[in-house]
Protein backbone atom coordinates (compact mmCIF):
# COMPACT_ATOMS: atom_id res chain seq x y z
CA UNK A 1 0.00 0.00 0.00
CA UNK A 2 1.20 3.54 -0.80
CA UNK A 3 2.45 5.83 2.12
CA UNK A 4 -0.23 7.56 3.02
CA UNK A 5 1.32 10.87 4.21
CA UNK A 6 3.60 12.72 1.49
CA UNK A 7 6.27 15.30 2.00
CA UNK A 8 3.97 17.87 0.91
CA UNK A 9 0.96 16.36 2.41
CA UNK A 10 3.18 16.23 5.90
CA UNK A 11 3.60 20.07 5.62
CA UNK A 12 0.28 20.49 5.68
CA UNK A 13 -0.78 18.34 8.54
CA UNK A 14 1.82 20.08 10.67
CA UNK A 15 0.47 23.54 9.68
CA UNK A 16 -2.96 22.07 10.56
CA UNK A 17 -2.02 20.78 13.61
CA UNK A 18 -0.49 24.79 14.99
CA UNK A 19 -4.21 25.76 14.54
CA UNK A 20 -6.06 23.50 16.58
CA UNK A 21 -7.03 25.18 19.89
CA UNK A 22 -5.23 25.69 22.93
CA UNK A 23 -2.22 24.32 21.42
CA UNK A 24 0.01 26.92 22.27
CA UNK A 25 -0.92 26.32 26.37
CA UNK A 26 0.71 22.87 25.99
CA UNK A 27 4.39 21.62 25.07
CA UNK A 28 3.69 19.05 22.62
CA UNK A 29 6.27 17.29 21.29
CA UNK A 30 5.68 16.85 17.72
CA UNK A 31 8.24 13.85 17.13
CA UNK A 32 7.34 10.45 17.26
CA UNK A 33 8.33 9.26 20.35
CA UNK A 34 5.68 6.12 21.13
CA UNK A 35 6.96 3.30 22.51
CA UNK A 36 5.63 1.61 19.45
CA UNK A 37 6.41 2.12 15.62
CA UNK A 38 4.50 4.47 13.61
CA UNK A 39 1.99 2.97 11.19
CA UNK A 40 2.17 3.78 7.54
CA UNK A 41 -1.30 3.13 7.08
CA UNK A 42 -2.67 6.06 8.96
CA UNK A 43 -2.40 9.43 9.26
CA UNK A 44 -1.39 11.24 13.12
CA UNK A 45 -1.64 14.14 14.66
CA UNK A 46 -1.59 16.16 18.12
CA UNK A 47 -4.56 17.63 19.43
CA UNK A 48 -5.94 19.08 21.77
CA UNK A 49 -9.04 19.71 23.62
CA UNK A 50 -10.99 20.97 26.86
CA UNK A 51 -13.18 19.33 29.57
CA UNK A 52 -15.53 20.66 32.01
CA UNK A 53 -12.89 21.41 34.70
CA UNK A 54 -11.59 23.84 32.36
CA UNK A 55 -8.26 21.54 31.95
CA UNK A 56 -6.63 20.99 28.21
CA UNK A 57 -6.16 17.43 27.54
CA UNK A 58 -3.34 16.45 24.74
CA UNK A 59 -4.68 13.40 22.70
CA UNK A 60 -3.47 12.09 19.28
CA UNK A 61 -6.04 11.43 16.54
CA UNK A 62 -4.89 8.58 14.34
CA UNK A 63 -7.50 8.77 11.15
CA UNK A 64 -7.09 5.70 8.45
CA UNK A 65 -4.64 6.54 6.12
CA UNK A 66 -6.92 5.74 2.87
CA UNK A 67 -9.66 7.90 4.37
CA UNK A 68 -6.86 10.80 4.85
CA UNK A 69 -5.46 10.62 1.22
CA UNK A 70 -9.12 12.63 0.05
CA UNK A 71 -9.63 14.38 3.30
CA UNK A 72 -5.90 15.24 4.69
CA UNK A 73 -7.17 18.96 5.06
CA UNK A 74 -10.32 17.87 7.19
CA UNK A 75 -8.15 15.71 9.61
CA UNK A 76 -6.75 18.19 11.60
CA UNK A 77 -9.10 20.78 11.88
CA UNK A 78 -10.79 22.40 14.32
CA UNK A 79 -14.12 20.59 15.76
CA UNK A 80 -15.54 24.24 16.10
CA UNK A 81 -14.94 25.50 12.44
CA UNK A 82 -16.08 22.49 11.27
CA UNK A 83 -19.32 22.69 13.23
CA UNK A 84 -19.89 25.96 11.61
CA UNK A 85 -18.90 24.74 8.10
CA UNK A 86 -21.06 21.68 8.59
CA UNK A 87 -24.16 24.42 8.50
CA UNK A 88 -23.30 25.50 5.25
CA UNK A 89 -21.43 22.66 3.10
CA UNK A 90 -22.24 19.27 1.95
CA UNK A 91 -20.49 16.76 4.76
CA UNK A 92 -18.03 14.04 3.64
CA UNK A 93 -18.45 10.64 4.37
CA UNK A 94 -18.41 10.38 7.99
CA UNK A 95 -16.61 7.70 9.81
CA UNK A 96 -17.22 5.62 13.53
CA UNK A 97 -14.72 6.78 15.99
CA UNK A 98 -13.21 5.68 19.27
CA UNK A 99 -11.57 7.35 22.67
CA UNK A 100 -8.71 5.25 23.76
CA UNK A 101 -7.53 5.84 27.26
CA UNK A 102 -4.83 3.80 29.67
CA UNK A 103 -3.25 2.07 31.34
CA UNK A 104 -3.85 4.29 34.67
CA UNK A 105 -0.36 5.93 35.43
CA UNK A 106 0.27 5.25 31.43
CA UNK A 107 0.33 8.14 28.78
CA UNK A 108 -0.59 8.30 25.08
CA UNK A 109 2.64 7.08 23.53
CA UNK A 110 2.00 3.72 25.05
CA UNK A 111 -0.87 1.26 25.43
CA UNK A 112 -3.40 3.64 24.30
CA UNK A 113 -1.71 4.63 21.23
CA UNK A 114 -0.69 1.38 20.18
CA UNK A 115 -4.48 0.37 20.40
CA UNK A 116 -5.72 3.52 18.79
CA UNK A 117 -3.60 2.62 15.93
CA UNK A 118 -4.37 -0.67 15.58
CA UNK A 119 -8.03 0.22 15.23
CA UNK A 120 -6.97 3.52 13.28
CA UNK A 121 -5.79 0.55 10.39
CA UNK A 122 -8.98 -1.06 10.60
CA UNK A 123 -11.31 1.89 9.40
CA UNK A 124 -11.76 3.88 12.91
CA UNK A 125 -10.68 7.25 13.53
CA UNK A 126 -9.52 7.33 17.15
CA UNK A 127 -8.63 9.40 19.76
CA UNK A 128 -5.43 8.38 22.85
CA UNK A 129 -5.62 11.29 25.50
CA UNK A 130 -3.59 12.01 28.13
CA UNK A 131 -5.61 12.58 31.10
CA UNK A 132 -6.20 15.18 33.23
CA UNK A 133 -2.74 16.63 35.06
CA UNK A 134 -0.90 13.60 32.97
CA UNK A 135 1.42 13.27 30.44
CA UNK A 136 1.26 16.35 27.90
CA UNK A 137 -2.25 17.63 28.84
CA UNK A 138 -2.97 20.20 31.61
CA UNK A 139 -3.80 20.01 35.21
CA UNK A 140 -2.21 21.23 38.28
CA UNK A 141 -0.84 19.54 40.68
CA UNK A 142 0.74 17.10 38.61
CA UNK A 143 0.04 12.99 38.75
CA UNK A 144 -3.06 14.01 40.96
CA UNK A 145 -6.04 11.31 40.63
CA UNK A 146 -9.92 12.08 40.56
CA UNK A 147 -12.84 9.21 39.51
CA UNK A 148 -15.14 12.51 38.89
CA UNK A 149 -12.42 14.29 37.09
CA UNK A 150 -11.33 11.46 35.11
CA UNK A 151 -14.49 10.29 33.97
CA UNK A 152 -15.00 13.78 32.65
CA UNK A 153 -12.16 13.30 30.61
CA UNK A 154 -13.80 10.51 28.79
CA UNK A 155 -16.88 12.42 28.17
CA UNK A 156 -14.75 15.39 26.73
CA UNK A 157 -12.86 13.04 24.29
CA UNK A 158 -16.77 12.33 23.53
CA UNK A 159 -17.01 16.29 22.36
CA UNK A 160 -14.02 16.19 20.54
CA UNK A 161 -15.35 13.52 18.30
CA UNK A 162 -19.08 14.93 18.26
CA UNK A 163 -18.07 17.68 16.60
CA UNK A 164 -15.05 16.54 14.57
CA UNK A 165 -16.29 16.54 10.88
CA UNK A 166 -14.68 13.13 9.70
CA UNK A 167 -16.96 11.64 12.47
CA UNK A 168 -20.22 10.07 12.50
CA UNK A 169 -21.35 11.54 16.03
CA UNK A 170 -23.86 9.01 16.18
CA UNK A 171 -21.19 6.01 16.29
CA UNK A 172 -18.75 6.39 18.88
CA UNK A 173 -17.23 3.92 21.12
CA UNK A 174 -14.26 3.79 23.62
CA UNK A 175 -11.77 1.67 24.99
CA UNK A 176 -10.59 1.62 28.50
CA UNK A 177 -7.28 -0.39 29.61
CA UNK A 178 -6.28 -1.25 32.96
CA UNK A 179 -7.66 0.94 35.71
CA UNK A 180 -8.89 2.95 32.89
CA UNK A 181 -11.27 -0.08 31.75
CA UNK A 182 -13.17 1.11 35.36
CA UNK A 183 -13.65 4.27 34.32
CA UNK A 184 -14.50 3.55 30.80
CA UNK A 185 -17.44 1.03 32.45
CA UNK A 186 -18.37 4.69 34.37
CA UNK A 187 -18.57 6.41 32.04
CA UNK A 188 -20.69 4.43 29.53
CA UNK A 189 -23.06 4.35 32.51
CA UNK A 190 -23.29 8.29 32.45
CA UNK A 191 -22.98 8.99 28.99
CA UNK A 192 -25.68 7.69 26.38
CA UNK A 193 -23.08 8.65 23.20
CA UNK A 194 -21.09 6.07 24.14
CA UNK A 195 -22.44 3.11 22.13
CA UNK A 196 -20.15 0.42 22.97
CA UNK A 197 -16.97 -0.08 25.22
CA UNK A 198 -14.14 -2.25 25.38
CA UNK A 199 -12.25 -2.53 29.14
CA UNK A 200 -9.52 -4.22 28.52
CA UNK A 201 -7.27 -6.13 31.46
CA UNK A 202 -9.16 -3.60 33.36
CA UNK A 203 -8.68 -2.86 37.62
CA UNK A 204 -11.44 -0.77 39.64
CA UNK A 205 -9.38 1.45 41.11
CA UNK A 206 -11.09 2.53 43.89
CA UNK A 207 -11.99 -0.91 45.05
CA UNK A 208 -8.19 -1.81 45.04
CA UNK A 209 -7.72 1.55 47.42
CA UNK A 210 -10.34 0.58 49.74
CA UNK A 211 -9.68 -2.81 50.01
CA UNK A 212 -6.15 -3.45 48.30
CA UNK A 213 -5.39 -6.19 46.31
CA UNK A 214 -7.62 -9.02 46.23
CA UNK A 215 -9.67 -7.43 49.00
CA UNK A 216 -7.22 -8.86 51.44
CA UNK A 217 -7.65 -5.01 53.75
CA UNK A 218 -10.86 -5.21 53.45
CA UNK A 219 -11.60 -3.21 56.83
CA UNK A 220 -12.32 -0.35 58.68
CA UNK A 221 -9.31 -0.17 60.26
CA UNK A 222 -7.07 -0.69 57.32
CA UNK A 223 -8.93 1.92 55.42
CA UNK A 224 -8.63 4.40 58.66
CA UNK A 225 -5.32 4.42 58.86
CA UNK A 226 -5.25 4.94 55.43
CA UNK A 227 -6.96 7.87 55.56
CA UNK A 228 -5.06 8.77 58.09
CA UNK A 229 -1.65 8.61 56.28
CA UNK A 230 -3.29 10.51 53.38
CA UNK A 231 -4.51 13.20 56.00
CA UNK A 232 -0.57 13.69 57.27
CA UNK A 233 0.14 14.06 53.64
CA UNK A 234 -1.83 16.71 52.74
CA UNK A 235 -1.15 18.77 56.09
CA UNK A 236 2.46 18.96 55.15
CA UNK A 237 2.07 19.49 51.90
CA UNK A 238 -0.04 22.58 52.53
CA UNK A 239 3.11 24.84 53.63
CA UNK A 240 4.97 23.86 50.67
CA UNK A 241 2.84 23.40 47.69
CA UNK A 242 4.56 20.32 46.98
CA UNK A 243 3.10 16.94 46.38
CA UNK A 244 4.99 14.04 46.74
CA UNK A 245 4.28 11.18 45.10
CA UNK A 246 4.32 7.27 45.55
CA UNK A 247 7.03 6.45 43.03
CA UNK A 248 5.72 4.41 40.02
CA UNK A 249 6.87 0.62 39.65
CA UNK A 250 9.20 -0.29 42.14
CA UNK A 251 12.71 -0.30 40.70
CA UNK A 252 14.76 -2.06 41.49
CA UNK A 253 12.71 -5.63 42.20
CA UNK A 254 12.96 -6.62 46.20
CA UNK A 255 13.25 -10.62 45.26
CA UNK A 256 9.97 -11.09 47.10
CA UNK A 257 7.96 -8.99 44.43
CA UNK A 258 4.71 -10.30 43.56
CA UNK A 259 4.58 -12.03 39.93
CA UNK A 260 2.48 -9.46 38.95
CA UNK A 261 4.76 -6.48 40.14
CA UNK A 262 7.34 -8.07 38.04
CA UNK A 263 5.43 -8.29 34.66
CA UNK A 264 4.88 -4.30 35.40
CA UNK A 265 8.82 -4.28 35.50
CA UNK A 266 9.44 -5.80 32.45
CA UNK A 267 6.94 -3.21 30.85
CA UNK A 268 7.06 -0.20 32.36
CA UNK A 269 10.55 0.04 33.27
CA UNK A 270 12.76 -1.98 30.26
CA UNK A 271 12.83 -0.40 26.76
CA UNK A 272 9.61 -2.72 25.69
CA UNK A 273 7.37 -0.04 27.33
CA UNK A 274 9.24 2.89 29.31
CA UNK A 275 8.38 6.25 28.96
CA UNK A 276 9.25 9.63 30.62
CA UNK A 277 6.21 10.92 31.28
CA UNK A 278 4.56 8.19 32.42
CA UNK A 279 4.20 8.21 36.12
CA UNK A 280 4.66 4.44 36.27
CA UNK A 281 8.01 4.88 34.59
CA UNK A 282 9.18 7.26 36.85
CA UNK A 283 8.10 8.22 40.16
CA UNK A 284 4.17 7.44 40.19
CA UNK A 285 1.16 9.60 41.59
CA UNK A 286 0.78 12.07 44.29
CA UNK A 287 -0.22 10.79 47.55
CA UNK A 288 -2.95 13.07 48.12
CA UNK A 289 -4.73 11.47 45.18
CA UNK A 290 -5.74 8.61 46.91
CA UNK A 291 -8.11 10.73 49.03
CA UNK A 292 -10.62 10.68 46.01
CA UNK A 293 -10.12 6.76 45.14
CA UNK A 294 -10.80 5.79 48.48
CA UNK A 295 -14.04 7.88 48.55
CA UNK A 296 -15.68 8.00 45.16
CA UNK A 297 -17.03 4.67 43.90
CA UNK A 298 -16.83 3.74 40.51
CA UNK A 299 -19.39 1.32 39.27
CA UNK A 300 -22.53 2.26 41.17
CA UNK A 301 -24.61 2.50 38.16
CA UNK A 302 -22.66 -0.04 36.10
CA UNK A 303 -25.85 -2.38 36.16
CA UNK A 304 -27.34 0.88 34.30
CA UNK A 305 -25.13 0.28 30.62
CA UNK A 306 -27.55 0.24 28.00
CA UNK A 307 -25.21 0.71 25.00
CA UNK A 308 -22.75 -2.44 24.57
CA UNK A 309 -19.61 -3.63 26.75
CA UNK A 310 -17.27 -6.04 26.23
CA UNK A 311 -14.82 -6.99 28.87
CA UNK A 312 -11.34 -8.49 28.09
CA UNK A 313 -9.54 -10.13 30.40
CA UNK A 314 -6.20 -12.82 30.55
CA UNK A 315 -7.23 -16.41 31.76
CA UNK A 316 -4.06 -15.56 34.04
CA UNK A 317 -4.27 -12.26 34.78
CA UNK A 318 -3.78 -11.21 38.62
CA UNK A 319 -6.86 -8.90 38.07
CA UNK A 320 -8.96 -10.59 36.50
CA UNK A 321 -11.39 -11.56 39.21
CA UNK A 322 -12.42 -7.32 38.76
CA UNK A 323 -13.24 -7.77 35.34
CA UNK A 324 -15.55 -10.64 36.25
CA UNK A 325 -17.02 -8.96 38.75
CA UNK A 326 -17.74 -5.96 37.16
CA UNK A 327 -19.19 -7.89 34.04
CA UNK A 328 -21.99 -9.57 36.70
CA UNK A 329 -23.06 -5.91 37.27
CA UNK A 330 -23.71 -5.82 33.74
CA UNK A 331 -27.48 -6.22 31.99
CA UNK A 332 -28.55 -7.09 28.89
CA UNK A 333 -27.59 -9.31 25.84
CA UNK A 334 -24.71 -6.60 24.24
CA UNK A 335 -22.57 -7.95 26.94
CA UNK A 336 -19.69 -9.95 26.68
CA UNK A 337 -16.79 -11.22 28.84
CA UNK A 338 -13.70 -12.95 26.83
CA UNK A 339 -10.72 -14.48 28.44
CA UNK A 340 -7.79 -14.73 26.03
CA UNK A 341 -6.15 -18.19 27.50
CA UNK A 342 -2.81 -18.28 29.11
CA UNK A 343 -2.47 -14.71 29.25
CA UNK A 344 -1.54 -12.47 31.95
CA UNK A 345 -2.61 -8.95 32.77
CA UNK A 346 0.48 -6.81 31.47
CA UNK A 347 0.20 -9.25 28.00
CA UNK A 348 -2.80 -7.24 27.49
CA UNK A 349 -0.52 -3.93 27.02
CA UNK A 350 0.84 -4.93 23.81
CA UNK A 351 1.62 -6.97 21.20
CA UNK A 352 5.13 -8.76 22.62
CA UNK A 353 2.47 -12.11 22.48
CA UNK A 354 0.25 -11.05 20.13
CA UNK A 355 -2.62 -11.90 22.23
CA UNK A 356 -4.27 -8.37 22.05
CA UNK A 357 -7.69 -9.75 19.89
CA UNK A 358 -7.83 -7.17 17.53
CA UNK A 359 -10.06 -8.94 15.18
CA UNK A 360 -12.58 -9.36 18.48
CA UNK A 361 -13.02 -5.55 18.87
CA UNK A 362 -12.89 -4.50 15.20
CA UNK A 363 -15.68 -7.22 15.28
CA UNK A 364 -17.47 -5.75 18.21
CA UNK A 365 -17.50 -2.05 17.02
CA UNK A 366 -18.25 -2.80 13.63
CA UNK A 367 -21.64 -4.44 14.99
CA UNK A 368 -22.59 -1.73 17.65
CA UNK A 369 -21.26 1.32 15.94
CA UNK A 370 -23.58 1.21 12.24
């Protein structure tokens, strides 16, 4: 297949991608720096847009590259011009879209991206964002964590693609990985756009901070002095304005790590999945942030989801017994549960085992998104 991007064509998208708003708040780096290569079969760009806090997320839209080669100008615009010009022109063909978001701790130039490109190839365009005070978009204090702010993220990557004119507004789905697969499940509950979602290898955060892994602290006590560790943190922190933070994947490995501490090793700290900016490379999330977690359920209306789920989980995944559980909240017959066999949870972040079922979710989103 012919490169979809040409020299020309490439000066373009960059001078498309200056205009998009709020740009100039951000530093974007406009290199590819993924932790993935860069397919030839669609066309990229940075973006960015704003949620309801006010806060400037950085995403990259990945739009199928034979789709691009007749509307490279319409790619990168912006959604609000071509809102307007929607009023007054004949609209293109519009394609179904998707909002990629995760791991939690993760940015854009890893799982998320790779997945948004993957389904980029297969006829979607898609959206990876950076969540709020993560990675390239805005937020202050940095690394902080919110349920409420972060399923407001979602719903923003939702505008974006509303209005976005190589869109079909009326079929958009997302995909949530790891403890973003929670909030993806959240946010479908709230938000009727959403017509179908994928959680893949997904964790409910804030029943691992109430109860820790497994449920194993699964008591008042533990959870008090929690809460009361959290409550020292944010008293000192006051005086300062700094916010310490947990420190991502432990680095080195103690020899007693848990299995499942050591597949995050092999990802998030080795060359197959490290980068800078995510806080699970480096030094993790501010401590204060696990106020919110422990306090702000996710799932209460999960049983709610009218629009499709499907929930992906590995047959040896440490966390897989959350994806079950949250799939018995689930109603109706558009849900599905599927455990890929053998695999683990951090198998699910890429392609090392090619066990990532592609050809399941193109599948799944091709039915629920016509």
């Amino acid at each position: 297949m012919k490169k979809c991007v040409t020299s020309v064509l490439a000066a373009m998208l960059l001078l498309g991608c200056n205009q998009n708003r709020n740009m100039n708040t951000l530093n974007l780096t406009q290199q590819w720096d993924k932790t993935f290569p860069k397919s030839e079969l669609v066309n990229h760009c940075k973006v960015t847009f704003t949620n309801l806090f006010g806060i400037t997320l950085a995403a990259d839209l990945y739009v199928p590259g034979s789709f691009a080669d007749t509307q490279d100008d319409k790619c990168h615009s912006e959604p609000s011009a071509l809102r307007n010009r929607r009023e007054s022109e004949e609209s293109p063909r519009r394609l179904p879209a998707i909002a990629v978001c995760g791991p939690f701790g993760a940015v854009k130039e890893q799982s998320s991206g790779l997945y948004a490109q993957h389904m980029a190839e297969r006829g979607f365009v898609t959206l990876a964002f950076d969540p709020s005070f993560t990675g390239e978009s805005g937020g202050e204090p940095r690394r902080m964590a919110s349920p409420d702010i972060n399923t407001e993220d979602f719903s923003a990557a939702i505008d974006y693609l509303s209005n976005h004119e190589l869109v079909d507004p009326e079929r958009i789905g997302i995909i949530g990985i790891c403890g973003w697969g929670g909030i993806a499940l959240n946010v479908a509950a709230v938000d009727p756009r959403i017509k179908a979602t994928v959680a893949s290898t997904m964790y409910e955060l804030t029943r691992v901070n109430e109860k820790g892994y497994f449920d194993q602290n699964d008591s008042e006590d533990a959870r008090y002095a929690m809460r009361q560790m959290v409550a020292r943190q944010r008293t000192e922190d006051f005086p300062t304005g700094e916010h310490p933070r947990a420190g991502g994947v432990v680095d080195p490995l103690p020899d007693d790590a848990p299995w499942f501490v050591k597949e995050y090793h092999a990802y998030y700290k080795c060359p197959r999945g490290y980068h800078p900016r995510s806080g699970n490379s480096t030094d993790g999330w501010a401590i204060a942030g696990m106020m919110p977690m422990m306090n702000t359920r996710l799932l209460r209306y999960a049983g709610e989801i009218r629009s499709a789920v499907l929930i992906i989980h590995g047959e040896k995944a440490h966390s897989r017994y959350m994806g079950e559980d949250a799939f018995k909240l689930l109603k109706g017959d558009n849900k599905e549960l599927m455990i890929i066999p053998g695999a683990t949870h951090v198998d699910l972040y890429d392609d090392v085992k090619g066990v990532i079922p592609y050809d399941k979710m193109e599948a799944f989103f091709n039915e629920y998104l016509k």
